[in-house]
Protein backbone atom coordinates (compact mmCIF):
# COMPACT_ATOMS: atom_id res chain seq x y z
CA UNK A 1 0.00 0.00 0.00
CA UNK A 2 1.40 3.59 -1.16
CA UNK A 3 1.69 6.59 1.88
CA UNK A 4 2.02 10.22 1.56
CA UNK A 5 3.63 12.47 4.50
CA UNK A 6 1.25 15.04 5.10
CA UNK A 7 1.35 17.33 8.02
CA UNK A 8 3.80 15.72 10.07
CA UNK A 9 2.24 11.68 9.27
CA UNK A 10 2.62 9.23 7.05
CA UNK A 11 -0.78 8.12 5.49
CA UNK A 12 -1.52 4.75 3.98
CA UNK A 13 -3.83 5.19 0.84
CA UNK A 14 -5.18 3.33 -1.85
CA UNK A 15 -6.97 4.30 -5.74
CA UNK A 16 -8.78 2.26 -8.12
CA UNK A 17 -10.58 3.29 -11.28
CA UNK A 18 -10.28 6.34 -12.88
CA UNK A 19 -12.35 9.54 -13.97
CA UNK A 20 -13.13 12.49 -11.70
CA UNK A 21 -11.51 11.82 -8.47
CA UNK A 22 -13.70 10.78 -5.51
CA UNK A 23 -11.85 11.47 -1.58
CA UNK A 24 -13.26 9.18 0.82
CA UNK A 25 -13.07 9.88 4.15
CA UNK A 26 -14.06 7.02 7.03
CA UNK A 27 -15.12 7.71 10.55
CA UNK A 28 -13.45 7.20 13.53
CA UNK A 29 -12.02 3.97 14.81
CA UNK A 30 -12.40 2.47 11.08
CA UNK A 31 -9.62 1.67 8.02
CA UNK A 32 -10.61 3.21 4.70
CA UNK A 33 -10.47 -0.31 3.46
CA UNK A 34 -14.56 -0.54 4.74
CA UNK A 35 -15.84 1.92 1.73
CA UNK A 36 -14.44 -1.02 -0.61
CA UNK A 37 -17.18 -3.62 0.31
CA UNK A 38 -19.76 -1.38 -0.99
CA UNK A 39 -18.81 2.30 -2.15
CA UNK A 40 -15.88 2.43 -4.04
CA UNK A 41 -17.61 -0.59 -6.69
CA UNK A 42 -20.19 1.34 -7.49
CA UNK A 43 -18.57 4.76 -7.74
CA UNK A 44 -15.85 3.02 -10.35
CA UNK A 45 -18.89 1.33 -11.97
CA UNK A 46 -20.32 5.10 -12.26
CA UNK A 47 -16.92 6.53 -13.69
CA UNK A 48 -15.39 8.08 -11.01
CA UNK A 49 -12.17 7.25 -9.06
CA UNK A 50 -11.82 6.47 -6.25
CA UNK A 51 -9.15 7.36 -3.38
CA UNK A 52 -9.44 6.05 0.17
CA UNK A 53 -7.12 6.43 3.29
CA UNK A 54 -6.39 5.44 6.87
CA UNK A 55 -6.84 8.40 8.96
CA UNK A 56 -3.82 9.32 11.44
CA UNK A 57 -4.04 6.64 14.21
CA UNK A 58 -5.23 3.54 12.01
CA UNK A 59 -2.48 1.19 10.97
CA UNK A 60 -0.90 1.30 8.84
CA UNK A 61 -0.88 4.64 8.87
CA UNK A 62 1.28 6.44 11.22
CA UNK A 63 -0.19 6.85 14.94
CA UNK A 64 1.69 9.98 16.95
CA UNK A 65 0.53 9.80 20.95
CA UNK A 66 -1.89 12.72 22.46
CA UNK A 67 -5.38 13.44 21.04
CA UNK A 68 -6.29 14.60 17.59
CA UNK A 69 -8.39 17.45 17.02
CA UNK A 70 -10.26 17.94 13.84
CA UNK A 71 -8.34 20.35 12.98
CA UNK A 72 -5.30 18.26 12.57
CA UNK A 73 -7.23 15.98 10.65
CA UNK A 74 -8.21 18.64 8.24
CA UNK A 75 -4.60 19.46 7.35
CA UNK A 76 -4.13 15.42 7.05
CA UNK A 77 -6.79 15.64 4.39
CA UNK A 78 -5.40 18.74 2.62
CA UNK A 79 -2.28 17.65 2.78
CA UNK A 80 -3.01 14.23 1.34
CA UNK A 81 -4.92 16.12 -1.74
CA UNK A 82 -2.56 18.18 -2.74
CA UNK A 83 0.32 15.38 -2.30
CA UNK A 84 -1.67 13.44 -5.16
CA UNK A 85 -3.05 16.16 -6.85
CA UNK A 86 -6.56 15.51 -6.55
CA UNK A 87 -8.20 19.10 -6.24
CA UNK A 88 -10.71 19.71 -7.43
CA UNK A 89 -11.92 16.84 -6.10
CA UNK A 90 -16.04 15.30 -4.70
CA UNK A 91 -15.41 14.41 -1.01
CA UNK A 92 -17.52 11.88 0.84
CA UNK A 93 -17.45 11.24 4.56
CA UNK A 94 -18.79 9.89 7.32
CA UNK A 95 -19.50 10.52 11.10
CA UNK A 96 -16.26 12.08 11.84
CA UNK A 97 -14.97 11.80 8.21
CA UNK A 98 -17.93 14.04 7.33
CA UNK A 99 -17.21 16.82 9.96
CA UNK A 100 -13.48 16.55 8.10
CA UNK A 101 -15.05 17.12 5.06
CA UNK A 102 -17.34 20.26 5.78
CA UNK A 103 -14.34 21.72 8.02
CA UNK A 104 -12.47 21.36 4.35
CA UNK A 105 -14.97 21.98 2.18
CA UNK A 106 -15.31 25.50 4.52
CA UNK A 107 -11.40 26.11 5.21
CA UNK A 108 -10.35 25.11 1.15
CA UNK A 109 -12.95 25.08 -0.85
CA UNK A 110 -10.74 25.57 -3.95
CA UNK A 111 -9.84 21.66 -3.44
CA UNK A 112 -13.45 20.38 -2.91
CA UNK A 113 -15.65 19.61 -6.17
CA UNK A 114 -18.47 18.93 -3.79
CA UNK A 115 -19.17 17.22 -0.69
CA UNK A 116 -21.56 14.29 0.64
CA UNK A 117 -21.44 13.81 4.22
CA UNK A 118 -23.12 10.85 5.68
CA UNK A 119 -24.19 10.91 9.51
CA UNK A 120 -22.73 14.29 9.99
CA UNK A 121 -23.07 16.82 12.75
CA UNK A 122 -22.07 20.35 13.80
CA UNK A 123 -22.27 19.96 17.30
CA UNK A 124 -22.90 17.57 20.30
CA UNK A 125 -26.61 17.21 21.84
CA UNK A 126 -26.76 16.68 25.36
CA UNK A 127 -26.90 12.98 25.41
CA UNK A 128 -24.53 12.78 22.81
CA UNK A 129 -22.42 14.72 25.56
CA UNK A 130 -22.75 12.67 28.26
CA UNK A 131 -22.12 9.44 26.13
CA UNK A 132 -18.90 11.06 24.93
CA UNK A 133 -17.85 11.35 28.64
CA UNK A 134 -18.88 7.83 30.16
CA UNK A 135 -16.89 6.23 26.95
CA UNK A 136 -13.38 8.80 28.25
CA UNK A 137 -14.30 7.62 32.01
CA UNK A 138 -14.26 3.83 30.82
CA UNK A 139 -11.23 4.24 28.64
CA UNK A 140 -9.31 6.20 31.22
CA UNK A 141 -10.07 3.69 33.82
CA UNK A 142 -7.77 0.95 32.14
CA UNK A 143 -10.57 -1.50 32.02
CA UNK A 144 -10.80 -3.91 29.12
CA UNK A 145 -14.01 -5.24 28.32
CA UNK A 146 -14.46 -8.23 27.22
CA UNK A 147 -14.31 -8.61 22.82
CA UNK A 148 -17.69 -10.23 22.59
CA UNK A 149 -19.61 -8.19 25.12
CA UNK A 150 -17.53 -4.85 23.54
CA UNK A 151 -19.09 -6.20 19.71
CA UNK A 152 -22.68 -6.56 21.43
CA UNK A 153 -22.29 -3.10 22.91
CA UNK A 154 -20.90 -1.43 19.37
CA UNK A 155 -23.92 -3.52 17.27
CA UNK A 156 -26.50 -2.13 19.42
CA UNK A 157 -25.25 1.29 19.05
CA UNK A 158 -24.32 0.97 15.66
CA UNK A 159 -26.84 -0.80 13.54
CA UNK A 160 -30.93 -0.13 13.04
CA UNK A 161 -33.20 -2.28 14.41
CA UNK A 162 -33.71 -4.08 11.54
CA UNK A 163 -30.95 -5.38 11.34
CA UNK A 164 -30.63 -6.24 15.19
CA UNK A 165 -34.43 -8.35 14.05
CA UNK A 166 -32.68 -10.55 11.94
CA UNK A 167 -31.12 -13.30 13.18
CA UNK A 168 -28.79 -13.84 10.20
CA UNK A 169 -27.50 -10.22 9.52
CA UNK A 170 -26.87 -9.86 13.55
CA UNK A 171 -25.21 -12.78 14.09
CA UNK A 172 -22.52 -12.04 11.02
CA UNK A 173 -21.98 -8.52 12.48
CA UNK A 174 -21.47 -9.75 16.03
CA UNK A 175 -18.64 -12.13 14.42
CA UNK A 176 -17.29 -9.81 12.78
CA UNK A 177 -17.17 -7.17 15.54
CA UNK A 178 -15.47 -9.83 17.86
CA UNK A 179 -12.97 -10.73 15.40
CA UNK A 180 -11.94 -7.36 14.98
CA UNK A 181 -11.62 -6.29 18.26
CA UNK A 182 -15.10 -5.34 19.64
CA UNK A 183 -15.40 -1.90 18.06
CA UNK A 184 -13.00 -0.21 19.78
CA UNK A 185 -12.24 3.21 19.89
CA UNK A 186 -8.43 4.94 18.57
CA UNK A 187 -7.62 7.08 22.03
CA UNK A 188 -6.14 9.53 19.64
CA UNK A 189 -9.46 10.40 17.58
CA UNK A 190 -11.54 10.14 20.74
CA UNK A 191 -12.23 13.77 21.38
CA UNK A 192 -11.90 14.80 17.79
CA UNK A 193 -15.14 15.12 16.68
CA UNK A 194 -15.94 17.59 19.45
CA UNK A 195 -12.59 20.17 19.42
CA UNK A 196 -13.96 22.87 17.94
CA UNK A 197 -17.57 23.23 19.66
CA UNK A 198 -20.83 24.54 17.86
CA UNK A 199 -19.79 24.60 14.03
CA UNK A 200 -23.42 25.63 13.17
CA UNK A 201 -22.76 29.53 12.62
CA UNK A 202 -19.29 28.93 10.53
CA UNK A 203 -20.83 26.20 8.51
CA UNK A 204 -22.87 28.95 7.06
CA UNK A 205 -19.40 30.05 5.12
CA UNK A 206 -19.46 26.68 3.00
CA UNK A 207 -19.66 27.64 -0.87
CA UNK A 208 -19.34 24.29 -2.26
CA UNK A 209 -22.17 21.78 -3.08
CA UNK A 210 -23.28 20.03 -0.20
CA UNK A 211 -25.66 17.19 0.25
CA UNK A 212 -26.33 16.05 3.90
CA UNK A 213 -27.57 12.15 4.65
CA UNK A 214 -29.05 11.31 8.04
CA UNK A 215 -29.60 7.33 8.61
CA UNK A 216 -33.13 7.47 10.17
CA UNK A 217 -32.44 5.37 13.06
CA UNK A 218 -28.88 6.45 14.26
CA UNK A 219 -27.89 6.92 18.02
CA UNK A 220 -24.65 8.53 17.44
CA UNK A 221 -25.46 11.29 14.80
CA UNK A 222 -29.50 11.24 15.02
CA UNK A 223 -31.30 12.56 12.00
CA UNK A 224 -31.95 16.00 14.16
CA UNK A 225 -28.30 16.73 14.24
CA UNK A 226 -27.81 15.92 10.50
CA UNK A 227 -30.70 18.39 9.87
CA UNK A 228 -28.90 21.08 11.41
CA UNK A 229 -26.29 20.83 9.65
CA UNK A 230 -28.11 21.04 5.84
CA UNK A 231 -30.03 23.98 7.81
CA UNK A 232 -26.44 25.74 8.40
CA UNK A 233 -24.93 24.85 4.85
CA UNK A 234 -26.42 27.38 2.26
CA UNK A 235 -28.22 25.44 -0.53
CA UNK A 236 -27.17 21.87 1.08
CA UNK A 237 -30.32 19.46 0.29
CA UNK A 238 -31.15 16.53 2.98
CA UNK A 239 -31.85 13.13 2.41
CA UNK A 240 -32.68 10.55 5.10
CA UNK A 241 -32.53 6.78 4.27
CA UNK A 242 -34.74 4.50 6.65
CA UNK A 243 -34.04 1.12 8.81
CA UNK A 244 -30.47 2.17 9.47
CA UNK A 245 -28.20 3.07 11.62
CA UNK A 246 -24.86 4.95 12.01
CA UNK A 247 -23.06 2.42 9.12
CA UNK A 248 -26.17 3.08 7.29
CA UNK A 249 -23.43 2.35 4.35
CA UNK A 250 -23.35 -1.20 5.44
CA UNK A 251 -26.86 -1.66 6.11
CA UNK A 252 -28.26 -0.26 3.31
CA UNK A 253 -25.44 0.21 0.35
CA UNK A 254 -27.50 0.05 -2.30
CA UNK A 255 -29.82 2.94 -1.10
CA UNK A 256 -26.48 4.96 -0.28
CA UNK A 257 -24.38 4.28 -3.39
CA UNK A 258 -27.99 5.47 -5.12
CA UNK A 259 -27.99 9.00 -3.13
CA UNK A 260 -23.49 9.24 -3.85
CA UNK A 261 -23.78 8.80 -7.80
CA UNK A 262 -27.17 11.02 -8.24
CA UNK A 263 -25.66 13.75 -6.04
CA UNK A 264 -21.64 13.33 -7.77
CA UNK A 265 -23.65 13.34 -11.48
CA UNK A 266 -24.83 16.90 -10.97
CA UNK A 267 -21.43 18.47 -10.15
């Protein structure tokens, strides 16, 4: 796999197919490598390339100690655009990939095409608040939990309850959740989404093309907070896709890939 040193990291990438280039951007806690079960086949199906990268603090990309703000994971991102020459260039995130791409999309818009964020938000609710803090408290105690009671915890969360229904699709996720370690959480990225506060006002700056998608039954970035976010971004259209959760782009790929390649077509 190829790197580029961007803003004082080394970042693990990868590209496939070709046309107008396509910047993925994953959440926390999660390789790039996850668009390319769903996303990146149909956006090279569509024409487009596609680019997708391991944020600072997933191997194999480099992992400096401390915390991350979002703000050094915005100059990761520029960094790593203008290190391959992508700009102009459509970003899609998600969760905290998403806040990365509206901070760019505001900060350098001269780089960003357009920009689809999935399960975004500009701020934290009050719940979302306090479940920010128990997860620091439990990480800062030291204690381990357990890998297949830390994959139940992180399905529940995670996935719609659709999906938590059916016996089949559960009981593959809760594998695969074990296997990989439970869900957990990169210390590093922890507090990212979070360092710079209410983003609501400044989002209001963004002059690119926006489109905002909410996953109607996610506990992490509720369809209320995505709202607020289209509501700050002038011109940004909302789309909500039902029965799924915060990896709405596992749950339901074919709905998502459908809302990525209408949106890309008109820019």
């Amino acid at each position: 796999m190829p790197f580029v040193n961007t803003n004082g990291v080394r970042l693990s990438y990868q590209r496939s197919g070709s046309g107008t280039p396509v910047l993925l951007i994953m959440g926390s806690s999660a390789s790039g490598r996850v668009w390319t079960m769903h996303q990146t086949p149909a956006l090279n199906r569509a024409g487009y390339e596609t680019i997708t990268f391991d944020n600072r603090g997933i191997a194999p990309s480099d992992a400096p100690d401390g915390d991350y703000t979002l703000t050094d994971l915005v100059a990761d991102t520029r960094g790593l655009i203008q290190q391959l020459g992508l700009g102009p260039c459509h970003l899609v995130g998600t969760s905290l990939g998403a806040m990365i791409a509206q901070e760019l999309a505001l900060a350098s818009p001269e780089l960003v095409r357009s920009a689809l964020l999935l399960a975004t938000r500009a701020r934290s609710d009050a719940f979302r608040r306090a479940q920010s803090a128990a997860d620091r408290v439990l990480r800062d105690s030291g204690v381990r939990l357990p890998p297949g009671y830390s994959a139940a915890k992180t399905v529940m969360e995670m996935f719609s309850p659709a999906t938590l229904n059916n016996d089949t699709a559960v009981t593959t996720m809760l594998e695969l959740f074990e296997l990989t370690g439970g869900g957990d959480s990169v210390p590093g990225q922890a507090g990212a989404a979070d360092s710079l506060g209410d983003r609501r006002a400044a989002l209001r700056g963004v002059t690119v093309p926006c489109r905002a998608v909410a996953f109607s039954d996610d506990l992490i970035c509720p369809p209320h907070l995505v709202a607020e976010v289209a509501d700050a971004i002038p011109d940004c259209d909302l789309v909500e896709i039902a029965d799924c959760g915060h990896l709405g782009y596992l749950e339901r790929p074919d709905e998502i890939n459908s809302a990525l390649v209408e949106f890309l077509g008109k820019y």
